[in-house]
C-alpha atoms as a PDB file:
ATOM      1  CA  UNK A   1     -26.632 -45.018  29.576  1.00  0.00           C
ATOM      2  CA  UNK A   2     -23.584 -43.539  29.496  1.00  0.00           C
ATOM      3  CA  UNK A   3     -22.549 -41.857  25.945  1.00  0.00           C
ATOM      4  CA  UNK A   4     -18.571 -42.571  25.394  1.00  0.00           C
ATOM      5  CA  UNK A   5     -17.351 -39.042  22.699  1.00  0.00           C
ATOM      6  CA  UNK A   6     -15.421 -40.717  20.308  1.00  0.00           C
ATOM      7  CA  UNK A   7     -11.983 -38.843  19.668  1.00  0.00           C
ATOM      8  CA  UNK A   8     -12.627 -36.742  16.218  1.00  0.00           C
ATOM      9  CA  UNK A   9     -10.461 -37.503  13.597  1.00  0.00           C
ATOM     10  CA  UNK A  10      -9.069 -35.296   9.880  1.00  0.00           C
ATOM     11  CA  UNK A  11     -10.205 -36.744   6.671  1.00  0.00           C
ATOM     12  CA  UNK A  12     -10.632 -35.576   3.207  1.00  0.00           C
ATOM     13  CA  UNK A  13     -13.896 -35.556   1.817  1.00  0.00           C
ATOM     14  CA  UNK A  14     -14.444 -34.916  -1.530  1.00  0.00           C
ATOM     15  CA  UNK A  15     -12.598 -31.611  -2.419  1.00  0.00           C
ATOM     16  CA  UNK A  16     -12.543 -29.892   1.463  1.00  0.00           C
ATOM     17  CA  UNK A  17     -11.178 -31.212   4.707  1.00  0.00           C
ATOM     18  CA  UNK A  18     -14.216 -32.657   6.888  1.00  0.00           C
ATOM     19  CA  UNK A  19     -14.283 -34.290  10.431  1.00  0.00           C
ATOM     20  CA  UNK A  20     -14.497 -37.640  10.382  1.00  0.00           C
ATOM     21  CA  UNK A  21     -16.406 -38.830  13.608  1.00  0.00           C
ATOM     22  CA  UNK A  22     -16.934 -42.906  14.733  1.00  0.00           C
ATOM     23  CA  UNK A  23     -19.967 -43.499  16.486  1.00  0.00           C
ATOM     24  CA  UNK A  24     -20.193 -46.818  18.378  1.00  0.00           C
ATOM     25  CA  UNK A  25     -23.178 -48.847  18.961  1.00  0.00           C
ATOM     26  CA  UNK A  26     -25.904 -47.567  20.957  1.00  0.00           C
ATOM     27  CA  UNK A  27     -24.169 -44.054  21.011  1.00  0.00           C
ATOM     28  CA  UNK A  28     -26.479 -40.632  20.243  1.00  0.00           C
ATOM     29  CA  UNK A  29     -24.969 -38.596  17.593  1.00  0.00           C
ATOM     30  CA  UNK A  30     -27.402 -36.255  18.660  1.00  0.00           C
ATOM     31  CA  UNK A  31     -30.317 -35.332  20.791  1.00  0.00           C
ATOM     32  CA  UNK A  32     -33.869 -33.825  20.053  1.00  0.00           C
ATOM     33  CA  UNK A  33     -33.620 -30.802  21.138  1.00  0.00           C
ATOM     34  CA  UNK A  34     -30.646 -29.773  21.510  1.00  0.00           C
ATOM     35  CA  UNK A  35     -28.894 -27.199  19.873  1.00  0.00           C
ATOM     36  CA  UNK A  36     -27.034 -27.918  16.116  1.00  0.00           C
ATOM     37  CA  UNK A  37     -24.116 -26.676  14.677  1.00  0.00           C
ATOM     38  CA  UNK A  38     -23.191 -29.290  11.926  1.00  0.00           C
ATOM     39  CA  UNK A  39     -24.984 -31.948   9.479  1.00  0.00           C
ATOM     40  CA  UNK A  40     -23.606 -35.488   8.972  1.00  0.00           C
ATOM     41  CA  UNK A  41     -23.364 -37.794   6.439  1.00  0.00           C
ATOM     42  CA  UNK A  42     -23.149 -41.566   6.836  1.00  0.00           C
ATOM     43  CA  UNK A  43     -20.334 -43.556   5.511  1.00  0.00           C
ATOM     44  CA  UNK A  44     -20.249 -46.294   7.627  1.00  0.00           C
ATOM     45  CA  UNK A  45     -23.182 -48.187   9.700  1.00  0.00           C
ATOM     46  CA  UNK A  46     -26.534 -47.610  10.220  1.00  0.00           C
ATOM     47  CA  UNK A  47     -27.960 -44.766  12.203  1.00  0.00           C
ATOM     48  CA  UNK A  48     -31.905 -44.376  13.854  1.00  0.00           C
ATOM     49  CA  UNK A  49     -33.436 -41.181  13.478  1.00  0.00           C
ATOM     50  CA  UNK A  50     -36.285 -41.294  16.013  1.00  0.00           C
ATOM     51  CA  UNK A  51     -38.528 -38.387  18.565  1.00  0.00           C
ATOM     52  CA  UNK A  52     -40.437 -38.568  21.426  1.00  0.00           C
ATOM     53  CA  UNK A  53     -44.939 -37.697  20.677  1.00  0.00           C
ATOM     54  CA  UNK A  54     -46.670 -38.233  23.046  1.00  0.00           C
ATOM     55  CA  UNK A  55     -44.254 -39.547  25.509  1.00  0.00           C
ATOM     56  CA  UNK A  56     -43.523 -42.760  23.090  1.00  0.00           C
ATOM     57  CA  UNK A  57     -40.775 -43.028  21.031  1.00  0.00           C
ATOM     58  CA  UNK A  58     -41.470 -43.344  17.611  1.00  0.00           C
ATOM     59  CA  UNK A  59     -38.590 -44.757  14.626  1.00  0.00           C
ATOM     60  CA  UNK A  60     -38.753 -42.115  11.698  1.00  0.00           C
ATOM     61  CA  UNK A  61     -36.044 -43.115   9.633  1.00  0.00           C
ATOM     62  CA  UNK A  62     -33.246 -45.996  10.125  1.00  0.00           C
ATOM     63  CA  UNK A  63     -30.337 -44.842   7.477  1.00  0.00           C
ATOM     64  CA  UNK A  64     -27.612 -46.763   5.936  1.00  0.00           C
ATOM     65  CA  UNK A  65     -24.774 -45.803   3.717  1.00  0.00           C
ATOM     66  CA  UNK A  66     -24.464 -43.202   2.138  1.00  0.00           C
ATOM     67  CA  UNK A  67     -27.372 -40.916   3.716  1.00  0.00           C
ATOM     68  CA  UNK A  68     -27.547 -37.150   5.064  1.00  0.00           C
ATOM     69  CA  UNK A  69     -28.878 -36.400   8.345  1.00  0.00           C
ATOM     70  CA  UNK A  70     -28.707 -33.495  10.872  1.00  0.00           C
ATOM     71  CA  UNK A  71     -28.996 -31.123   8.067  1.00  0.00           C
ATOM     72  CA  UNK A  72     -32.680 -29.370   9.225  1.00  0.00           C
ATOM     73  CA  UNK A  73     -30.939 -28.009  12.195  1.00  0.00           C
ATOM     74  CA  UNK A  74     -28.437 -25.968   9.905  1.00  0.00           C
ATOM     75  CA  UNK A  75     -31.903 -24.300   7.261  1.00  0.00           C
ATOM     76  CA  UNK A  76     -34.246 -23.997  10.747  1.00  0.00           C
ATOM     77  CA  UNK A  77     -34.419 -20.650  12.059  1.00  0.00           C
ATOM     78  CA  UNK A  78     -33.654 -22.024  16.085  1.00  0.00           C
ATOM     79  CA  UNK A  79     -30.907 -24.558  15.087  1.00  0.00           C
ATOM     80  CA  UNK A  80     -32.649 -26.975  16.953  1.00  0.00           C
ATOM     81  CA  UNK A  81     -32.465 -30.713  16.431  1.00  0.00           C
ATOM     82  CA  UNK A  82     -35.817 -32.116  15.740  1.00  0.00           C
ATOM     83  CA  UNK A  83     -34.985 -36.005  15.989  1.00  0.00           C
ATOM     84  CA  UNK A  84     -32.563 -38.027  18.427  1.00  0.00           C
ATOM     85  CA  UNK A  85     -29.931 -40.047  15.969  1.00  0.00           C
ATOM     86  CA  UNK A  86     -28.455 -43.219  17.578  1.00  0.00           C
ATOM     87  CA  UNK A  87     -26.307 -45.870  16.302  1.00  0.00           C
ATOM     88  CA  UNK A  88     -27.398 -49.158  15.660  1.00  0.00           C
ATOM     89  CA  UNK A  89     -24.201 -50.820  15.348  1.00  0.00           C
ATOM     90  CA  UNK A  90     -20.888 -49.038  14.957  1.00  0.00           C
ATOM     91  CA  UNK A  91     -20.903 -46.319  12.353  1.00  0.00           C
ATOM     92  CA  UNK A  92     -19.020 -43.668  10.555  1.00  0.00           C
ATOM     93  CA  UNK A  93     -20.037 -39.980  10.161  1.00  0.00           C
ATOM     94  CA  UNK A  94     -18.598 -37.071   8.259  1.00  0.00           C
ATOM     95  CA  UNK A  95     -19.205 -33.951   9.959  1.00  0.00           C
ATOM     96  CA  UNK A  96     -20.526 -31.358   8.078  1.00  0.00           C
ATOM     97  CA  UNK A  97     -20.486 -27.549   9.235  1.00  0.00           C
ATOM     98  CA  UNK A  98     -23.199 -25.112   8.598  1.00  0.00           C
ATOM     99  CA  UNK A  99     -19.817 -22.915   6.936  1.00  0.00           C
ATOM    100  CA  UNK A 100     -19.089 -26.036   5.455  1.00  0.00           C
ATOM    101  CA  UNK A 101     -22.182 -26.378   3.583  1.00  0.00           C
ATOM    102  CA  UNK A 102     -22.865 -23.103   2.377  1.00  0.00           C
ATOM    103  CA  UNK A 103     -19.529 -22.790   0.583  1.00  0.00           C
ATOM    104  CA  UNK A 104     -20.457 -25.786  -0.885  1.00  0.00           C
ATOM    105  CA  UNK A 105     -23.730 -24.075  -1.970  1.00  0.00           C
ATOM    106  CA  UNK A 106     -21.817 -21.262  -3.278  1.00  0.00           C
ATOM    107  CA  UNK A 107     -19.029 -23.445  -5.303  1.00  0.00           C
ATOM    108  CA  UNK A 108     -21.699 -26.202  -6.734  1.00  0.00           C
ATOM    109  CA  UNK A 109     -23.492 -24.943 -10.162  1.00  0.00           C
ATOM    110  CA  UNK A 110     -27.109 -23.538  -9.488  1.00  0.00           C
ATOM    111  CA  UNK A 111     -28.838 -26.947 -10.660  1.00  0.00           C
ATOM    112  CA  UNK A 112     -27.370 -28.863  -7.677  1.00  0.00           C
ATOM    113  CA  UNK A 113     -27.990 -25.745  -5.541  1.00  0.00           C
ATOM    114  CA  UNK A 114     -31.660 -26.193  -6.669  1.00  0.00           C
ATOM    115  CA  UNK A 115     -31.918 -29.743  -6.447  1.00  0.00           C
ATOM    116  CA  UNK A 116     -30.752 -29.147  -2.827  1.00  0.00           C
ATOM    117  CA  UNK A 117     -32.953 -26.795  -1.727  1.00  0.00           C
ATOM    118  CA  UNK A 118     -35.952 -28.394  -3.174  1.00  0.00           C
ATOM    119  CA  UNK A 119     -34.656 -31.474  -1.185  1.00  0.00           C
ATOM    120  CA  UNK A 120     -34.596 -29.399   2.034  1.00  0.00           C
ATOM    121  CA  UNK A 121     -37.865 -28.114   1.475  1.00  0.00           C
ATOM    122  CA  UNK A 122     -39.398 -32.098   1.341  1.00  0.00           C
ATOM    123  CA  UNK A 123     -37.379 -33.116   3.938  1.00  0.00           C
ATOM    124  CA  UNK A 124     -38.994 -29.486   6.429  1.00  0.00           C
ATOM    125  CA  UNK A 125     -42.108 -30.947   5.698  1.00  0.00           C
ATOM    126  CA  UNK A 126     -42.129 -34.596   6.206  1.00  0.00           C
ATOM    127  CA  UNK A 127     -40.463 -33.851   9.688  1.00  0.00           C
ATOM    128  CA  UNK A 128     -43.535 -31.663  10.251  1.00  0.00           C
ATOM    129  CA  UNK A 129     -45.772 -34.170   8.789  1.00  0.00           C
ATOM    130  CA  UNK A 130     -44.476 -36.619  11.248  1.00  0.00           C
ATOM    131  CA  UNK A 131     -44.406 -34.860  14.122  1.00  0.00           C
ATOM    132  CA  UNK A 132     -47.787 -33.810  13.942  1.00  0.00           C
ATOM    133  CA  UNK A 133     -50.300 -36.190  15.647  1.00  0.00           C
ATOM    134  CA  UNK A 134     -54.008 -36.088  14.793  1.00  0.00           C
ATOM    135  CA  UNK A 135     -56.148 -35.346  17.533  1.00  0.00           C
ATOM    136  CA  UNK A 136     -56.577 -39.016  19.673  1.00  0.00           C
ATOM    137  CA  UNK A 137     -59.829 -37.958  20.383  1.00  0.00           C
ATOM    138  CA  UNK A 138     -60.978 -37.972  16.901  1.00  0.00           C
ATOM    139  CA  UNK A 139     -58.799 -40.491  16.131  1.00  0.00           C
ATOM    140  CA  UNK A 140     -60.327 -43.199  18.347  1.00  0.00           C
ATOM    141  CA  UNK A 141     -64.125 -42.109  17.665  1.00  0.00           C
ATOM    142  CA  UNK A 142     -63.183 -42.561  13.822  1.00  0.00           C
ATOM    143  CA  UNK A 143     -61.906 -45.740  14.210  1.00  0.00           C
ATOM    144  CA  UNK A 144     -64.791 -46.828  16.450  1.00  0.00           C
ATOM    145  CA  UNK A 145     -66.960 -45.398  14.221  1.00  0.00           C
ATOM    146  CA  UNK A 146     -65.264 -47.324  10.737  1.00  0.00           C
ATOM    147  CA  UNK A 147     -65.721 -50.598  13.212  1.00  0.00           C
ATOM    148  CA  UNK A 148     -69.275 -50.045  13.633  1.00  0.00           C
ATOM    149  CA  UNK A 149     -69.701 -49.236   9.609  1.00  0.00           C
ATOM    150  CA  UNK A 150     -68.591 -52.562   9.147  1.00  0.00           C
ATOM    151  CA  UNK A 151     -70.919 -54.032  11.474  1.00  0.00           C
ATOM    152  CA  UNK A 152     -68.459 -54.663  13.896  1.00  0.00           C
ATOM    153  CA  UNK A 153     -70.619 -53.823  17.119  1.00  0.00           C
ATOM    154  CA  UNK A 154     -68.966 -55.510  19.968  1.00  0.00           C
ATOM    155  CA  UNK A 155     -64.997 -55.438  20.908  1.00  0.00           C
ATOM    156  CA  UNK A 156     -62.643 -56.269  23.708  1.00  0.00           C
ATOM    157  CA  UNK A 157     -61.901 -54.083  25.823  1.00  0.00           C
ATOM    158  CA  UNK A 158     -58.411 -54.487  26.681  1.00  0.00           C
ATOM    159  CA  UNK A 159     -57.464 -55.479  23.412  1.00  0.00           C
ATOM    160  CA  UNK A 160     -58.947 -52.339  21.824  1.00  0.00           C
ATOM    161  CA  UNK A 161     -56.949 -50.013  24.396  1.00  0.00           C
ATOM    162  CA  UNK A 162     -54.145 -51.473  23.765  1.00  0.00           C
ATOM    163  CA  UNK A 163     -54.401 -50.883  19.882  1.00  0.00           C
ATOM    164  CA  UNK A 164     -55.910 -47.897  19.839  1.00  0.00           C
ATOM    165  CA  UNK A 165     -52.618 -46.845  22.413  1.00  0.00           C
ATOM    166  CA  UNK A 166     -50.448 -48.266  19.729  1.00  0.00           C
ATOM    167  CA  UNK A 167     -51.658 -46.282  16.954  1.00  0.00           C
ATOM    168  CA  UNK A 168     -51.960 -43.189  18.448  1.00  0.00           C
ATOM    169  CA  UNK A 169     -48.711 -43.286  20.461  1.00  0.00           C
ATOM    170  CA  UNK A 170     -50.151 -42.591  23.765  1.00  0.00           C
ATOM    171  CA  UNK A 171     -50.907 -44.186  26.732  1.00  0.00           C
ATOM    172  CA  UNK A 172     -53.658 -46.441  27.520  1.00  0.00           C
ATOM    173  CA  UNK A 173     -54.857 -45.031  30.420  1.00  0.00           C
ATOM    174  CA  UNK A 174     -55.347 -41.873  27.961  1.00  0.00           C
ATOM    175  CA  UNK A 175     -57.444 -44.372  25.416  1.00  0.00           C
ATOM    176  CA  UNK A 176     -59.882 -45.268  28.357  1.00  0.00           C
ATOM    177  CA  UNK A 177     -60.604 -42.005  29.307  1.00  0.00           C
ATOM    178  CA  UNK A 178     -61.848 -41.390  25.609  1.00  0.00           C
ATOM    179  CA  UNK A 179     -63.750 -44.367  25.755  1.00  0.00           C
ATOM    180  CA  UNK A 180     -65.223 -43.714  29.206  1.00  0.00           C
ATOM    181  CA  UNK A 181     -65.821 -40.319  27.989  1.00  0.00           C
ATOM    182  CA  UNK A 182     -68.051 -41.907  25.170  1.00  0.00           C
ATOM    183  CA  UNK A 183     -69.853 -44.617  27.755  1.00  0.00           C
ATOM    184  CA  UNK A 184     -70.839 -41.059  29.392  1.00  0.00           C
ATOM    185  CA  UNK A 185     -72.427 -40.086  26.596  1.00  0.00           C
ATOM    186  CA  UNK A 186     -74.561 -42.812  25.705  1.00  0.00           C
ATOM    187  CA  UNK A 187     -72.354 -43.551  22.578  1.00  0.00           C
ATOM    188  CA  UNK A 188     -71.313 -46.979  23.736  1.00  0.00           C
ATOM    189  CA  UNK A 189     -71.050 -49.522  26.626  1.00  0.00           C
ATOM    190  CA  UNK A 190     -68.440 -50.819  28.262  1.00  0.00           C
ATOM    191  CA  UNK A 191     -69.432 -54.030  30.054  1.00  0.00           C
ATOM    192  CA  UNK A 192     -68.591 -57.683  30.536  1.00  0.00           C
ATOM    193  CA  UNK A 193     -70.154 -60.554  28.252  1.00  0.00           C
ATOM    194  CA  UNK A 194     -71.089 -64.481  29.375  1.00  0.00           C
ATOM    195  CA  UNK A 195     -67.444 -65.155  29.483  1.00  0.00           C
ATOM    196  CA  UNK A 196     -66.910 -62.106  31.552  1.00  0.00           C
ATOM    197  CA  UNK A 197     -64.306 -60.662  29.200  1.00  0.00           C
ATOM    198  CA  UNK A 198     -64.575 -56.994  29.265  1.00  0.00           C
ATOM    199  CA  UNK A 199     -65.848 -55.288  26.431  1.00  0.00           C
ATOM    200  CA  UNK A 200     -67.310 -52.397  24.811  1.00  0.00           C
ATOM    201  CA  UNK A 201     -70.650 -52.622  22.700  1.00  0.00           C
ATOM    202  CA  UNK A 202     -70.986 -49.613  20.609  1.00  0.00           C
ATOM    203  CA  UNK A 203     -74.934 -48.109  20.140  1.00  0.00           C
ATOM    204  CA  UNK A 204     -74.342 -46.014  17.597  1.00  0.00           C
ATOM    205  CA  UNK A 205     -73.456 -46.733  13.931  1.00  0.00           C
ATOM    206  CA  UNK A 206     -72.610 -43.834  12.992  1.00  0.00           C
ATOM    207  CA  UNK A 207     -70.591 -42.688  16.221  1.00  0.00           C
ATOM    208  CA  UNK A 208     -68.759 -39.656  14.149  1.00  0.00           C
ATOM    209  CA  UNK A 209     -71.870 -37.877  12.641  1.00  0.00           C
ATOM    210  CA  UNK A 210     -73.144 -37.922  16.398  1.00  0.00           C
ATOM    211  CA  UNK A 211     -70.060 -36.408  17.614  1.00  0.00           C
ATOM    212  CA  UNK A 212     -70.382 -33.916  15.620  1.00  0.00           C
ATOM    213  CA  UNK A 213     -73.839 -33.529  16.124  1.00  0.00           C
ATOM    214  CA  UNK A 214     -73.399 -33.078  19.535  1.00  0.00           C
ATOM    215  CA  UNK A 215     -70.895 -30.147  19.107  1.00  0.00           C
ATOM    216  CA  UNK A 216     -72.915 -28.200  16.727  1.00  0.00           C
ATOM    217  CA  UNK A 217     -75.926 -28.021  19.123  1.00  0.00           C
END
């Protein structure tokens, strides 16, 4: 896809002077990983804040009028985006300046300064929190393992995978080789029944406290 720079335009913002930017559809404002210079602030539209785990895209945020976004490249020691933001539909930006910001800092009274960087702080950790993703491994023998709790002893196959893929934002092909990985451990089968649908019959009710089992010995 190619990405079409909108011309950037002078407008005052509030007290200071601030670039005005317009975003069409389907343009990137930004991309994860590259470096940042400036925060933005939505005016007009509706922007997607999304990253790549696992090799999936995954939405984080979609942000209407009047939000802040871009800002965690300007507080994080590399500068580096940590989300892509694209346009959903044509959409207004201010541009705001790392210089920009911290003269506001210095001008606005120390409560807002406050309530700012206690806002900065939440917003550092729920883009760690979210970009964080539990270890698939556990993650499908725990949800095997609630299944079984519940009495839930035989599943499809392709169904599960597929799920299990979706939750986890991976692949399927990496699902299987957890599950295979289990069937090779005598934890559960995976087999086809009268109808020959392919399933997997679990043997173990409590699948976790063997895995764990197994690693302690």
């Amino acid at each position: 896809m190619t990405i079409i720079q909108q011309p950037l335009q002078m407008k005052q913002v509030s007290r200071g002077h601030y670039l005005m930017r317009n975003v069409l559809k389907h343009n990137v404002v930004f991309n994860e990983g590259a470096k940042g210079d400036a925060a933005y602030i939505l005016t007009e539209g509706k922007i997607e804040i999304s990253g790549i785990i696992e090799g999936h895209k995954k939405v984080f945020a979609i942000l209407k009028p009047i939000s802040l976004f871009g800002e965690m490249a300007l507080f994080l020691d590399e500068g580096t985006r940590t989300a892509t933001a694209t346009a959903l539909e044509d959409s207004k930006v201010v541009v705001v300046t790392k210089d920009d910001l911290q003269e506001f800092l210095r001008e606005s009274p120390k409560v807002i300064a406050a309530i700012i960087t206690v806002l900065v702080g939440r917003l550092k950790s729920t883009t760690r929190k979210a970009m964080q993703v539990p270890s698939v491994g556990m993650g499908v023998v725990r949800t095997l393992d609630l299944m079984a709790d519940h009495g839930i002893t035989t599943i499809r196959y392709d169904k599960t995978v597929r799920s299990l893929a979706d939750t986890f934002v991976t692949t399927p092909e990496r699902i299987e080789g957890y599950i295979h990985g289990l069937a090779d451990q005598r934890l559960l089968v995976v087999g086809r029944d009268e109808n020959d649908t392919r399933i997997i019959r679990l043997r173990e009710k409590h699948l976790f406290n063997e895995i764990m089992r197994s690693k302690q010995e």
